[in-house]
Protein backbone atom coordinates (compact mmCIF):
# COMPACT_ATOMS: atom_id res chain seq x y z
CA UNK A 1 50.83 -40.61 -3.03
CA UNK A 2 50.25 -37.56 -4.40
CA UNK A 3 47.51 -36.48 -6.91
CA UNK A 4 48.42 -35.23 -10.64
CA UNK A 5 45.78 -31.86 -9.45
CA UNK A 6 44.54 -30.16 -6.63
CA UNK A 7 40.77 -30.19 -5.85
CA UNK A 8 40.48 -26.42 -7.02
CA UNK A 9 42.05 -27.21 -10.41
CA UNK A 10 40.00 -30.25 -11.00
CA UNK A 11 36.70 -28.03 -9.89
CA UNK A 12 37.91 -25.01 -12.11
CA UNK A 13 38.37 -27.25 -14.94
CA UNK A 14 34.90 -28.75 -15.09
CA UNK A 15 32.88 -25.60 -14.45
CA UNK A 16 34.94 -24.07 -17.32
CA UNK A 17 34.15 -26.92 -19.45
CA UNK A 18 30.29 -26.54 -18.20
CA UNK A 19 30.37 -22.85 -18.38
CA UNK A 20 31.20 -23.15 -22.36
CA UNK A 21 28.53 -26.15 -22.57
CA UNK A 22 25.55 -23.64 -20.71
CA UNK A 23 26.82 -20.55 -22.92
CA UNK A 24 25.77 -22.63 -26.08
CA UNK A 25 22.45 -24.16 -24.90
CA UNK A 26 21.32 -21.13 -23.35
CA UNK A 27 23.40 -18.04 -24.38
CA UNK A 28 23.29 -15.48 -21.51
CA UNK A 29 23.15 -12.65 -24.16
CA UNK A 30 19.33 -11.94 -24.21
CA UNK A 31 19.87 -11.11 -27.74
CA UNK A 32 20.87 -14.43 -29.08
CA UNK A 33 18.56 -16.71 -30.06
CA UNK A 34 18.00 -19.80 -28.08
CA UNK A 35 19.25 -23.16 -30.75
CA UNK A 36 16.81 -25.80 -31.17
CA UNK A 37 13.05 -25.12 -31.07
CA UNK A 38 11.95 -28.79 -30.44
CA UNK A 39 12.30 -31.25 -27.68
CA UNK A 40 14.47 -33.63 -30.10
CA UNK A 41 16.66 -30.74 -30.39
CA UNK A 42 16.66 -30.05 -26.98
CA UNK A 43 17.44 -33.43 -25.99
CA UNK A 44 20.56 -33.66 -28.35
CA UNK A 45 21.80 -30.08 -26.76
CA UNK A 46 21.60 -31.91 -23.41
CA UNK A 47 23.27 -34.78 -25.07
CA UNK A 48 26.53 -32.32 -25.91
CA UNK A 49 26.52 -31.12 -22.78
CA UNK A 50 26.92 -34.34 -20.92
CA UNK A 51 29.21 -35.43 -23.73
CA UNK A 52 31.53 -32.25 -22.91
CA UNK A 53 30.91 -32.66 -18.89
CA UNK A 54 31.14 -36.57 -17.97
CA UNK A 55 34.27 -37.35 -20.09
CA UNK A 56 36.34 -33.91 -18.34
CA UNK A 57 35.23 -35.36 -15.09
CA UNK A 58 36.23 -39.04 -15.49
CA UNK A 59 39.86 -36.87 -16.44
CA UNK A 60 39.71 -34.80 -13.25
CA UNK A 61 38.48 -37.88 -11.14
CA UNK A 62 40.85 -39.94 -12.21
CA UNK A 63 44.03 -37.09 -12.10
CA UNK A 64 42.58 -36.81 -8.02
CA UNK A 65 43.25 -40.55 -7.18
CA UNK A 66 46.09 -41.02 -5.28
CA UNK A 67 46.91 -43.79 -7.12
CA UNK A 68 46.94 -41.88 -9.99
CA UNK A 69 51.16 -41.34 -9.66
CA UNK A 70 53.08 -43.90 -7.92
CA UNK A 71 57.05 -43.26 -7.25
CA UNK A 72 57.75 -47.08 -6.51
CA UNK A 73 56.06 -49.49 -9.22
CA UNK A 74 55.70 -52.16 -6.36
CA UNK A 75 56.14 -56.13 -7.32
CA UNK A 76 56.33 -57.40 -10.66
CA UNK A 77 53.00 -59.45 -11.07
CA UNK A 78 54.93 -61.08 -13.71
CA UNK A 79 57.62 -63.36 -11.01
CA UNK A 80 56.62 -61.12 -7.48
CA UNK A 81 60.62 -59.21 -7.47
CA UNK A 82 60.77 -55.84 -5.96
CA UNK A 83 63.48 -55.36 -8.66
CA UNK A 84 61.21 -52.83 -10.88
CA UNK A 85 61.60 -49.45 -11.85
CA UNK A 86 59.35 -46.61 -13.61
CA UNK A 87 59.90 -45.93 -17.25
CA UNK A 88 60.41 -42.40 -18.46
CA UNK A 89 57.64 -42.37 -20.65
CA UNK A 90 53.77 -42.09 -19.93
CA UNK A 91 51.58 -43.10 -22.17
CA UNK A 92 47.83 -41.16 -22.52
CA UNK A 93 45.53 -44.15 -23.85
CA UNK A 94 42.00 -43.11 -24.71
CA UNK A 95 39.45 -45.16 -22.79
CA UNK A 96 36.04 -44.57 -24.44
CA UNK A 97 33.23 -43.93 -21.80
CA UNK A 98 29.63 -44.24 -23.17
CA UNK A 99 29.55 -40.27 -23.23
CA UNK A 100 32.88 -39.51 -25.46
CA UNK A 101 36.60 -40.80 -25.04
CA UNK A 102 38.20 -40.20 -21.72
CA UNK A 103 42.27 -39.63 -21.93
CA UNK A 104 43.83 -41.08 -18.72
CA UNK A 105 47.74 -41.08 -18.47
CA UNK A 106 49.33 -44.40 -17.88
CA UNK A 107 52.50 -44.94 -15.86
CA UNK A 108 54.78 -47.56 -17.10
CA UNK A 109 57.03 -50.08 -14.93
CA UNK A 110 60.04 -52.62 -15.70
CA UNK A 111 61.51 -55.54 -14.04
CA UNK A 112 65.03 -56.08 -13.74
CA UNK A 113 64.57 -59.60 -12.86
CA UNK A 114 62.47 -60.82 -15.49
CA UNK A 115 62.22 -57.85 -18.20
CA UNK A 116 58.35 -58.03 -17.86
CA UNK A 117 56.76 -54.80 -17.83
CA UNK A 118 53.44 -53.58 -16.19
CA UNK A 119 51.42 -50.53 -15.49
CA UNK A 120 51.14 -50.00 -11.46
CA UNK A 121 48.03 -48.36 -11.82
CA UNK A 122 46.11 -51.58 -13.32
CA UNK A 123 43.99 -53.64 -11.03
């Protein structure tokens, strides 16, 4: 199956997103002051950098499974019948990760046998 992005988007992504994190702890203008002048402060810069960083890469990790987008929804765990089919719709449900919530889209399958419905990407 097919991933939802390429390796190079996923990598482009996160150095953007740690690119904008580094500009504002350390600002590569000499001329700008540097924020925080304690080690609490310091600490809670770090802090909104890995809250920025570990979130987008939980996204990009999960967006590189190749589980991530199945075209067949596989049995119904409901009664076991091949009879299923993807829904239209994908839902993006926020998971929330100890650094900051983590938006992971969510296939969505139906079966004709027994109208129970199921996301193939769940365990």
């Amino acid at each position: 199956m097919p991933a939802r992005v390429t390796r190079k988007e996923a990598r482009e992504r996160l150095l953007k997103v740690f690119k904008q994190s580094l500009d504002e702890a350390i600002p590569a203008d000499e001329n700008k002051p540097l924020k925080g002048r304690t080690f609490l402060e310091w600490e809670r810069t770090g802090a909104r950098m890995k809250q920025a960083l570990i979130p987008t890469l939980l996204e990009e990790l999960a967006a590189l499974d190749e589980q991530a987008r199945v075209v067949i929804g596989g049995p119904c765990p409901h009664c076991g019948s091949q009879n299923v089919y993807l829904e239209k719709q994908t839902t993006q449900p926020e998971i929330r990760s100890p650094d900051g919530p983590v938006s992971v889209p969510r296939q969505h399958c139906r079966c004709r046998d027994c109208g129970g419905s199921f996301s193939p990407s769940e365990p």
